[in-house]
N, C-alpha and C. Protein backbone atom coordinates (compact mmCIF):
# COMPACT_ATOMS: atom_id res chain seq x y z
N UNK A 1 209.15 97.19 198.34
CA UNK A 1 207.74 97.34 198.64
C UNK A 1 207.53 98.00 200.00
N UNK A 2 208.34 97.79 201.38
CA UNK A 2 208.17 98.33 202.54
C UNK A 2 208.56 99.37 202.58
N UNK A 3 209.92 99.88 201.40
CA UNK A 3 210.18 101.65 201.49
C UNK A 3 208.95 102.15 200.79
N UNK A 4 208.22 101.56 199.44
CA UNK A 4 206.89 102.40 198.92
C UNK A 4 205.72 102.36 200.44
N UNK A 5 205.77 101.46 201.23
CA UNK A 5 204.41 101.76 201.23
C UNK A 5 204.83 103.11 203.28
N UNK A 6 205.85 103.19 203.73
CA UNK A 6 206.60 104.12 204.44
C UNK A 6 206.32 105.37 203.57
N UNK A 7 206.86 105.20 202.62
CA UNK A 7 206.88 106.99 201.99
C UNK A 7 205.49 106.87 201.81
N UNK A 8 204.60 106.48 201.19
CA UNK A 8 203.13 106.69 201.52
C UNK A 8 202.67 107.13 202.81
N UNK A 9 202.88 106.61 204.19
CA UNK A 9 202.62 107.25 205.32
C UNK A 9 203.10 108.08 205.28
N UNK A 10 204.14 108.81 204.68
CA UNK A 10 204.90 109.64 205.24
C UNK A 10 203.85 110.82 204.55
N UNK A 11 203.69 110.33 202.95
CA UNK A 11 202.92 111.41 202.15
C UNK A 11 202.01 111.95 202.69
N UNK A 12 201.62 113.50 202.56
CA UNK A 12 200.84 114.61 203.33
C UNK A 12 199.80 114.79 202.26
N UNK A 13 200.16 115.18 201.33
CA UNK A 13 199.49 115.54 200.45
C UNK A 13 197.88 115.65 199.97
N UNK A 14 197.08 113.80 199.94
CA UNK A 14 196.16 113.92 200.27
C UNK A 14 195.27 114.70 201.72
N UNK A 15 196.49 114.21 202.44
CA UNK A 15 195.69 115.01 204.01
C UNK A 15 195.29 116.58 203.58
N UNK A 16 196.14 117.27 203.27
CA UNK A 16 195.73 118.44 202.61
C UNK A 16 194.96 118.92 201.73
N UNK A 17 194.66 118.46 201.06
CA UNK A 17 193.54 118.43 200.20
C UNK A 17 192.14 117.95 200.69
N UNK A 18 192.23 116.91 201.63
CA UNK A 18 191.03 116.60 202.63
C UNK A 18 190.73 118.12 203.83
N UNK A 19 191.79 118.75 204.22
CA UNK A 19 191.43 119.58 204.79
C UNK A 19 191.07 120.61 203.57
N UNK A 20 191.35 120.92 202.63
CA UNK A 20 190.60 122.11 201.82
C UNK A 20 189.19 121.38 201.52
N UNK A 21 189.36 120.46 201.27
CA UNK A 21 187.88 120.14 200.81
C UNK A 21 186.48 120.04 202.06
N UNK A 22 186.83 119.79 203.09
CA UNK A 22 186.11 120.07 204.28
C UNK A 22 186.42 121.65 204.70
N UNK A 23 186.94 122.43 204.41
CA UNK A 23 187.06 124.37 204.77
C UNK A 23 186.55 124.43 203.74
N UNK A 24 186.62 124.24 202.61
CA UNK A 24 185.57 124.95 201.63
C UNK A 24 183.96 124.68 201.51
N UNK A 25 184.03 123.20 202.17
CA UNK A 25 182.31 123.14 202.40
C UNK A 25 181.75 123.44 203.50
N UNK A 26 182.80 124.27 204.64
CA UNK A 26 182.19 124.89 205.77
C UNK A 26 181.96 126.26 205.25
N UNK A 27 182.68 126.34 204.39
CA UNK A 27 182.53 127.97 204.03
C UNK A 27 181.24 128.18 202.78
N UNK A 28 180.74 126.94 202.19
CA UNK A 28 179.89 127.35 201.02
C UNK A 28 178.36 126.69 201.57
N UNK A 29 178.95 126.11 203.32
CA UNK A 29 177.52 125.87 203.94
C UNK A 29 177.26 127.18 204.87
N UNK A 30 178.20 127.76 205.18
CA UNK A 30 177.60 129.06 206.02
C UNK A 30 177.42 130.33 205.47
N UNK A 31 177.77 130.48 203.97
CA UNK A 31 177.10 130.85 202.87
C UNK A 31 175.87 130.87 202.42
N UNK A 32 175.28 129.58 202.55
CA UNK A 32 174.30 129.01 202.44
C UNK A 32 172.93 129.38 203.08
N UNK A 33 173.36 129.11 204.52
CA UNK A 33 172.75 129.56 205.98
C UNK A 33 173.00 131.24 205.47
N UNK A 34 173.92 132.15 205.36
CA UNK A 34 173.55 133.62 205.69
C UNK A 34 172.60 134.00 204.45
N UNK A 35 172.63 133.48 203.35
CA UNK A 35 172.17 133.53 201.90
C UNK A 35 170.37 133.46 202.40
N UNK A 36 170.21 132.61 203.29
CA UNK A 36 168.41 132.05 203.16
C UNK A 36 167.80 133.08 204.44
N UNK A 37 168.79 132.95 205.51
CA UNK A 37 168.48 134.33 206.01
C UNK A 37 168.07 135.35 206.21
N UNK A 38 169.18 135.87 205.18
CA UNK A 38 168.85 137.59 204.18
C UNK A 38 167.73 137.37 203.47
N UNK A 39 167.93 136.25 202.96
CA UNK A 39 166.44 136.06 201.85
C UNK A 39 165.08 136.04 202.92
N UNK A 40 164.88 135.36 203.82
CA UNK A 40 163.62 135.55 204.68
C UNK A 40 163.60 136.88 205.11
N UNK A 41 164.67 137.52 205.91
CA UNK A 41 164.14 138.71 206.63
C UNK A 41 163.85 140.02 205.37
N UNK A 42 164.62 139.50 204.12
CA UNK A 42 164.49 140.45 202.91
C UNK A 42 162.63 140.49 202.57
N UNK A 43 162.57 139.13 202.59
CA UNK A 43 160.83 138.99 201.74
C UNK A 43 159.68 139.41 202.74
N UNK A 44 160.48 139.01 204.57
CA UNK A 44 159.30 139.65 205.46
C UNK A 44 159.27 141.46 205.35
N UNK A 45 160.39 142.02 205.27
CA UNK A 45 160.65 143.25 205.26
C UNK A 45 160.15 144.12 203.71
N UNK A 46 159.96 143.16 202.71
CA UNK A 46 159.10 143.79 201.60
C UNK A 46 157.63 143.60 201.67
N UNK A 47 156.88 142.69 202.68
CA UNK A 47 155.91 142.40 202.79
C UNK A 47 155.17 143.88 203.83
N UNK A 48 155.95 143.50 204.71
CA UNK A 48 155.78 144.81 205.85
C UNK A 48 155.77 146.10 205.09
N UNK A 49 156.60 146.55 204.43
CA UNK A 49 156.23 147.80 203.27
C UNK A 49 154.90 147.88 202.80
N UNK A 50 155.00 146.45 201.54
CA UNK A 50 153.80 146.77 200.96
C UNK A 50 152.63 146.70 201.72
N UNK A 51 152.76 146.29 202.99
CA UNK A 51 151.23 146.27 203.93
C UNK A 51 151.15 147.83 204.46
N UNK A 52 152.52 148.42 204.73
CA UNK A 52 152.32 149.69 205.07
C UNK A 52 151.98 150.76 203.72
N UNK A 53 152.09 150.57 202.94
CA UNK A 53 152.06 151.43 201.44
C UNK A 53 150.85 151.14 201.27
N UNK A 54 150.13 149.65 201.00
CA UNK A 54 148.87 149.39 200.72
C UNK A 54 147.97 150.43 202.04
N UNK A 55 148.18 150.00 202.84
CA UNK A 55 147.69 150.85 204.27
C UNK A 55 147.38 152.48 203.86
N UNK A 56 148.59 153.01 203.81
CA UNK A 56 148.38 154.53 203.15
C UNK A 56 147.44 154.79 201.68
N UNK A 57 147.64 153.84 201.28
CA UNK A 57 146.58 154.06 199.89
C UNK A 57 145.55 153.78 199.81
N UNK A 58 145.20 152.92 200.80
CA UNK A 58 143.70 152.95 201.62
C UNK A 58 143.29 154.28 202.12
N UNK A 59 144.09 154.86 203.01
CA UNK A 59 143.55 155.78 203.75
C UNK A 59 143.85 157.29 202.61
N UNK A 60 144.77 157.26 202.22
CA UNK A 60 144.30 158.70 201.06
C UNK A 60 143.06 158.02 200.16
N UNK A 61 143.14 157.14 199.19
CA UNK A 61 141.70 157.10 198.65
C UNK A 61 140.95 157.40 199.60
N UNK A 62 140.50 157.30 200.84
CA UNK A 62 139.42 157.05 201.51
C UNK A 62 138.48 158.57 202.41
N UNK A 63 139.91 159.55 201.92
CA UNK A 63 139.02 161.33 201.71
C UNK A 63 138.49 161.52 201.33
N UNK A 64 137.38 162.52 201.64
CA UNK A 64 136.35 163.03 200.86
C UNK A 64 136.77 163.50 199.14
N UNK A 65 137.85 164.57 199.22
CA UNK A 65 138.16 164.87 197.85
C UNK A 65 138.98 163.88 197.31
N UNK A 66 139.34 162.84 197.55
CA UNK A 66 141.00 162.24 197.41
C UNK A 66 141.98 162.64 197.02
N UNK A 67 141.91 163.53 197.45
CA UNK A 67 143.26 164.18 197.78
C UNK A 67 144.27 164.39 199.01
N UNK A 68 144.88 164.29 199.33
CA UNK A 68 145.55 164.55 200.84
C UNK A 68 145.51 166.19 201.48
N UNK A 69 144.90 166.60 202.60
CA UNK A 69 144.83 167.60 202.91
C UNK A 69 143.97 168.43 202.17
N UNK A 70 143.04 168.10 201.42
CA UNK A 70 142.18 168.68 200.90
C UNK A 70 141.01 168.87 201.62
C-alpha cells in the first residue's frame, strides 16, 4: 500500500493534463476577448459607412436636377 500510494506522487500525468486544460482555456478566453472586439469595432465601422453613404444620398437627392453635376 505505501509503494502504491509513492508511485502516485511520483505520477505526472494528471499534472499535465491540468496544465493543458488551463492553456487551452487561456487560449479559447483570449479568443473570446479578440472575437467581441472585432465584432464591436466591425458594427461601429459599418454604422459610420452607412451614416456616411446615407449622408451622400441625402445630398445628391437634394439637387435641383438629381443628378450629380447637373
Amino acid at each position: 500500500m505505501i509503494k502504491f500510494i509513492k508511485n502516485f506522487r511520483k505520477d505526472e500525468n494528471g499534472a499535465v493534463t491540468v496544465d493543458w486544460v488551463v492553456l487551452t482555456a487561456a487560449v479559447v478566453g483570449l479568443a473570446v476577448a479578440a472575437y467581441s472586439t472585432i465584432e464591436t469595432q466591425t458594427n461601429q465601422l459599418a454604422a459610420d459607412i452607412g451614416a456616411t453613404v446615407g449622408a451622400e444620398n441625402v445630398a445628391v437627392s437634394s439637387t435641383p436636377t438629381g443628378t450629380v453635376g447637373g
